[in-house]
PDB file of N, CA and C in Angstrom:
ATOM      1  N   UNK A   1       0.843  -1.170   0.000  1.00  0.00           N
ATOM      2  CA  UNK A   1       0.000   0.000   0.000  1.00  0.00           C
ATOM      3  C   UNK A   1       0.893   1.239   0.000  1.00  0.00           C
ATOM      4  N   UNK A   2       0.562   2.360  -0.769  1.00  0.00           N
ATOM      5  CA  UNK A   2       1.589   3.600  -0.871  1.00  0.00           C
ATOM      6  C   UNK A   2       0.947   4.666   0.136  1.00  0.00           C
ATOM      7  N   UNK A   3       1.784   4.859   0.877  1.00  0.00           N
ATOM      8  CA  UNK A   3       0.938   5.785   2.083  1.00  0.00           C
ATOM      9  C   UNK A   3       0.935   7.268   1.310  1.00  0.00           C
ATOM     10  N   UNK A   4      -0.225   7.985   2.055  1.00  0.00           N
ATOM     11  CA  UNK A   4      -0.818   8.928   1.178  1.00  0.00           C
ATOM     12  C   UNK A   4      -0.071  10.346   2.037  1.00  0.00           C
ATOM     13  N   UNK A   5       0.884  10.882   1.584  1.00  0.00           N
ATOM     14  CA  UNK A   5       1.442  11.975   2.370  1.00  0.00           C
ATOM     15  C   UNK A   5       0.878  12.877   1.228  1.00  0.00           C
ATOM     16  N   UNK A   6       1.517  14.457   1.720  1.00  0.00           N
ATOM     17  CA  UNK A   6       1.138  15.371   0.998  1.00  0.00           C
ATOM     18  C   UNK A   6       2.554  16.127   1.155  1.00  0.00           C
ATOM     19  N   UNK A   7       2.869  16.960   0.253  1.00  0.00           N
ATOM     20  CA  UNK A   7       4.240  17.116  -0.617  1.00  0.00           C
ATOM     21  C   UNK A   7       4.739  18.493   0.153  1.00  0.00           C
ATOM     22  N   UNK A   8       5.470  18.621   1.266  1.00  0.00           N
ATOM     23  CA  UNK A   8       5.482  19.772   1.773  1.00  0.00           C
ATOM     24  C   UNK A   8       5.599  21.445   0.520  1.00  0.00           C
ATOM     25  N   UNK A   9       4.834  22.403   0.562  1.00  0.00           N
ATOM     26  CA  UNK A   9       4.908  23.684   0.119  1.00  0.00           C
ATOM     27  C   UNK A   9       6.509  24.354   0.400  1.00  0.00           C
ATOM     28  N   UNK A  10       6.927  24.828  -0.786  1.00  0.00           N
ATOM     29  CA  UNK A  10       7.745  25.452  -0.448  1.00  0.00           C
ATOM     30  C   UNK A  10       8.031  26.794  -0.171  1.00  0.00           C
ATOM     31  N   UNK A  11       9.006  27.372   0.515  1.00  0.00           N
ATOM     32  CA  UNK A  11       8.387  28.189   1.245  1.00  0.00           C
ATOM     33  C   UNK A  11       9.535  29.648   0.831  1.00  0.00           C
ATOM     34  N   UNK A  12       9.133  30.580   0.455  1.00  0.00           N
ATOM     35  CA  UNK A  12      10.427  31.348   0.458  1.00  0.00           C
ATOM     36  C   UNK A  12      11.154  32.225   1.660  1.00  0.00           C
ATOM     37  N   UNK A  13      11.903  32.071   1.512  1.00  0.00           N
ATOM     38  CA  UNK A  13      12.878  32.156   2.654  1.00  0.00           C
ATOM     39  C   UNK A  13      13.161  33.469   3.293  1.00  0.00           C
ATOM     40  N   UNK A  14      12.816  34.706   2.288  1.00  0.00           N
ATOM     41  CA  UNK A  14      12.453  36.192   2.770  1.00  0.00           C
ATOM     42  C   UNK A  14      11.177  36.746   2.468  1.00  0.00           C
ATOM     43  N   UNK A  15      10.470  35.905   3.147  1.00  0.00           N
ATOM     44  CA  UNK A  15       9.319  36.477   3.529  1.00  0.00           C
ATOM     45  C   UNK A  15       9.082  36.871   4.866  1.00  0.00           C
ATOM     46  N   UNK A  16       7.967  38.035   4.795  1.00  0.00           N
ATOM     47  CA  UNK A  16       7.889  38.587   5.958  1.00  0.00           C
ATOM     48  C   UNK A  16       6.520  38.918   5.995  1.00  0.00           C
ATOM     49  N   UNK A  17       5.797  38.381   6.769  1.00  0.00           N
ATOM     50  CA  UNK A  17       4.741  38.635   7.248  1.00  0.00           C
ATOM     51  C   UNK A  17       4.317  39.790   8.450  1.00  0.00           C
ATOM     52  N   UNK A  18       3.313  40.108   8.442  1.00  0.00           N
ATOM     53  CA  UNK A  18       2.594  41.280   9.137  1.00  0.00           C
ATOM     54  C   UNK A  18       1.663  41.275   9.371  1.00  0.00           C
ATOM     55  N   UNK A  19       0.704  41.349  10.574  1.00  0.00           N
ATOM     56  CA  UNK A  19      -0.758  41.729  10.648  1.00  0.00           C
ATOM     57  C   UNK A  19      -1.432  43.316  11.083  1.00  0.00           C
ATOM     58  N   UNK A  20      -2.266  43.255  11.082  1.00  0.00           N
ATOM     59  CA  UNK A  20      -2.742  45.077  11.462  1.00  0.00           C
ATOM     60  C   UNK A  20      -4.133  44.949  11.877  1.00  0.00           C
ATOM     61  N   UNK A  21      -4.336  45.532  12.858  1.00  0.00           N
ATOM     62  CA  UNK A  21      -5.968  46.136  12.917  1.00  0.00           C
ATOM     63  C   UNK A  21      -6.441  47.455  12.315  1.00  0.00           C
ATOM     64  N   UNK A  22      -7.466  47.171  11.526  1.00  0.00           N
ATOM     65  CA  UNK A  22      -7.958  48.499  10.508  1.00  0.00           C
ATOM     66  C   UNK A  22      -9.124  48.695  11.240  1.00  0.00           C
ATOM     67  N   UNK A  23      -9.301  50.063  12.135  1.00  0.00           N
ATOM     68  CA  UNK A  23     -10.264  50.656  12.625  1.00  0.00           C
ATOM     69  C   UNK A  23     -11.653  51.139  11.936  1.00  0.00           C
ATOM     70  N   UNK A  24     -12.647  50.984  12.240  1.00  0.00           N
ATOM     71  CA  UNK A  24     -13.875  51.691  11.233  1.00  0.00           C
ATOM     72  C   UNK A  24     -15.228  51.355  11.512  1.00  0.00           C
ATOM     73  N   UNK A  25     -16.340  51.276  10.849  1.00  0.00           N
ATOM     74  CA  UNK A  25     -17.378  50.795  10.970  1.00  0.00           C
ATOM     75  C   UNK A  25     -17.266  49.429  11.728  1.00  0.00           C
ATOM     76  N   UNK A  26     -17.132  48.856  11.136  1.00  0.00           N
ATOM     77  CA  UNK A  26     -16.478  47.001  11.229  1.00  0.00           C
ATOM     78  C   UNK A  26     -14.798  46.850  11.531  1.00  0.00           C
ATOM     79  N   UNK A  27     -14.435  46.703  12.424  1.00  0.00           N
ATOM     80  CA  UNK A  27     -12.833  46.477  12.880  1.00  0.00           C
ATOM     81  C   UNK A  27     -12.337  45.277  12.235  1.00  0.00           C
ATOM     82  N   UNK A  28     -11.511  45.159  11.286  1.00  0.00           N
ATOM     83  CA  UNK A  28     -10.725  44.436  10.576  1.00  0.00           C
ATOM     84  C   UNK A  28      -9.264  43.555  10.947  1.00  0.00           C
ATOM     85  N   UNK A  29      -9.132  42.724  11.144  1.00  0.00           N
ATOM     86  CA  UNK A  29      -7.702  41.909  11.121  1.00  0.00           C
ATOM     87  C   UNK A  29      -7.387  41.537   9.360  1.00  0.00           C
ATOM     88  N   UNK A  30      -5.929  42.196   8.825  1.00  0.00           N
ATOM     89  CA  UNK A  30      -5.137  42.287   8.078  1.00  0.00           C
ATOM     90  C   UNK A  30      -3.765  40.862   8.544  1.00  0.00           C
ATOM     91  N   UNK A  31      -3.908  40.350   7.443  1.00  0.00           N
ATOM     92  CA  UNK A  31      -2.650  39.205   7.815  1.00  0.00           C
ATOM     93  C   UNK A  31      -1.958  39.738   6.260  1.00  0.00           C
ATOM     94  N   UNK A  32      -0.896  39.965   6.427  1.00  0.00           N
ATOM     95  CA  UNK A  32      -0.223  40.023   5.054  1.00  0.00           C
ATOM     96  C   UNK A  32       1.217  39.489   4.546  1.00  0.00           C
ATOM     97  N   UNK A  33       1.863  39.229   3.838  1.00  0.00           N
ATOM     98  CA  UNK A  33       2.827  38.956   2.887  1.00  0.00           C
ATOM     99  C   UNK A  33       3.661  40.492   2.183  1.00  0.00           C
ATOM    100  N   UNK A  34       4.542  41.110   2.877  1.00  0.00           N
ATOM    101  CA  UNK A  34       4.357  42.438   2.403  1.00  0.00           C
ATOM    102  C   UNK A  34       5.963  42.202   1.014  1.00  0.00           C
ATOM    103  N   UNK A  35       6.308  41.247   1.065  1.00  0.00           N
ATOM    104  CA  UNK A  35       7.542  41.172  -0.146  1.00  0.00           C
ATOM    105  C   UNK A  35       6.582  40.336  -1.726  1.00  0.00           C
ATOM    106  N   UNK A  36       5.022  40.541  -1.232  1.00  0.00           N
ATOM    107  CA  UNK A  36       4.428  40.316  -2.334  1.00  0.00           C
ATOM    108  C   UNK A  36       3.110  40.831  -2.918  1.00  0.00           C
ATOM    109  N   UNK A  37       3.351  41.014  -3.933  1.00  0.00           N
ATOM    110  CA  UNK A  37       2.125  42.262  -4.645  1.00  0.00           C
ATOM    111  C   UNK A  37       0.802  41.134  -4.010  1.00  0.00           C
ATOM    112  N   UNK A  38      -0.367  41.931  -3.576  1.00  0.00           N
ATOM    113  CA  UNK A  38      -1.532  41.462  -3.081  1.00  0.00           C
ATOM    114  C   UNK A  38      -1.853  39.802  -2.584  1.00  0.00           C
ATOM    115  N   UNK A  39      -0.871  40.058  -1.761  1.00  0.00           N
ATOM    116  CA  UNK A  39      -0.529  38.541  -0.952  1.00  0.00           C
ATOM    117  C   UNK A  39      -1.385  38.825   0.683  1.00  0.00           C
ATOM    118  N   UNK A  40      -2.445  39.418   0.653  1.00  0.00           N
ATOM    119  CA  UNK A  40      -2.983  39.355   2.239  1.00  0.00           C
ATOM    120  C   UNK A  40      -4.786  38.454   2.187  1.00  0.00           C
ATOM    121  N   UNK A  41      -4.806  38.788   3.681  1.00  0.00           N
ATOM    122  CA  UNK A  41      -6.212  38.086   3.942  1.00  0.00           C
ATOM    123  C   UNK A  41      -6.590  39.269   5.175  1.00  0.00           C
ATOM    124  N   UNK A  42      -8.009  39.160   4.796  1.00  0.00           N
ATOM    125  CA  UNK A  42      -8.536  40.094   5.624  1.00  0.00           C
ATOM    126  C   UNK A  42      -9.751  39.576   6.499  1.00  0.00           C
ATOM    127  N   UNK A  43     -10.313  39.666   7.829  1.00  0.00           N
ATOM    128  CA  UNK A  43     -11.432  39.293   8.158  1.00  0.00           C
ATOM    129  C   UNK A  43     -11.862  40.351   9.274  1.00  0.00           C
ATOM    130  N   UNK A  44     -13.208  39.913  10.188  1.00  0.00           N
ATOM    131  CA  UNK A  44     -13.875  40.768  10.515  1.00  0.00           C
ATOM    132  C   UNK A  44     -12.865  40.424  11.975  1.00  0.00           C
ATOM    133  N   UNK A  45     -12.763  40.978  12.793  1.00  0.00           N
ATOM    134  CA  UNK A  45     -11.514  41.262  13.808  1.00  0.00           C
ATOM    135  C   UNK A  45     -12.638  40.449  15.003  1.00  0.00           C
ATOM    136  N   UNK A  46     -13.866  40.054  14.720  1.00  0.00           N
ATOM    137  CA  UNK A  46     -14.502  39.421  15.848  1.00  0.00           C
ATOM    138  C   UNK A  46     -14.464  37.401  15.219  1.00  0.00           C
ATOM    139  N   UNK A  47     -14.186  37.668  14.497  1.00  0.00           N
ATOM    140  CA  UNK A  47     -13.489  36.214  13.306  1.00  0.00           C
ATOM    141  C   UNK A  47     -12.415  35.773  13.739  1.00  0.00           C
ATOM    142  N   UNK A  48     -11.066  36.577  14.421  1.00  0.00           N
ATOM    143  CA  UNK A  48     -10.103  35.823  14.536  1.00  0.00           C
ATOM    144  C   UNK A  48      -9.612  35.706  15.686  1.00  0.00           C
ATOM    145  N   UNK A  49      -8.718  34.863  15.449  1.00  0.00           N
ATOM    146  CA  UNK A  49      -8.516  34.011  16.487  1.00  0.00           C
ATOM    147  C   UNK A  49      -7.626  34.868  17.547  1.00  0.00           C
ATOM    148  N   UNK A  50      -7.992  34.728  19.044  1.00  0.00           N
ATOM    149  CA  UNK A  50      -6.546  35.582  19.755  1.00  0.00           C
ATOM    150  C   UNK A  50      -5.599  35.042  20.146  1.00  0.00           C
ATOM    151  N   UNK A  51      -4.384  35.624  20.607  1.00  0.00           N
ATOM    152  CA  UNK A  51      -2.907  34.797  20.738  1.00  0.00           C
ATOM    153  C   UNK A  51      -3.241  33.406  21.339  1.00  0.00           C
ATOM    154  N   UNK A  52      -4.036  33.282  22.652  1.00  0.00           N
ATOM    155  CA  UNK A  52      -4.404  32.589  23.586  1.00  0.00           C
ATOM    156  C   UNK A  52      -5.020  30.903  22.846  1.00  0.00           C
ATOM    157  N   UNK A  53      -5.850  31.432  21.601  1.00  0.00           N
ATOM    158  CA  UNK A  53      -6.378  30.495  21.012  1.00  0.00           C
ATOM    159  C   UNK A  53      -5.507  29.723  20.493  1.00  0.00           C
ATOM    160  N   UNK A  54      -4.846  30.407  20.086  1.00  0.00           N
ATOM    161  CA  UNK A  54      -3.733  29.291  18.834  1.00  0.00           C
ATOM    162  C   UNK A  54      -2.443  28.036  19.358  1.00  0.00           C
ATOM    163  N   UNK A  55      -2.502  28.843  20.882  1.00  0.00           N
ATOM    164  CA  UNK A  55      -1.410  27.965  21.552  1.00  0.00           C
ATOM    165  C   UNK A  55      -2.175  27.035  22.006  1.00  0.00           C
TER     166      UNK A  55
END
């Protein structure tokens, strides 16, 4: 039987990531990729997750 892995992503090596809170009507969490043209994700800031969660 061939076991079913998945092919690790590769990853580039100067990247630099960033997040931000965008103030306004609706408060926003910004996750971004800033060494790449329109490389982010955006959600509603009551959507994500806090430090506490992830550990």
């Amino acid at each position: 039987m061939e076991p079913d892995t998945i092919v690790p992503a590769e990853v580039e090596a100067s990247s630099e990531v960033m997040a931000s809170v965008e103030e306004g009507p609706v408060d926003k969490f910004i996750l971004a990729d800033i060494t790449e043209d329109d490389a982010f994700i955006t959600l509603q800031l009551d959507d994500a997750a806090s430090l506490p969660a992830w550990r």
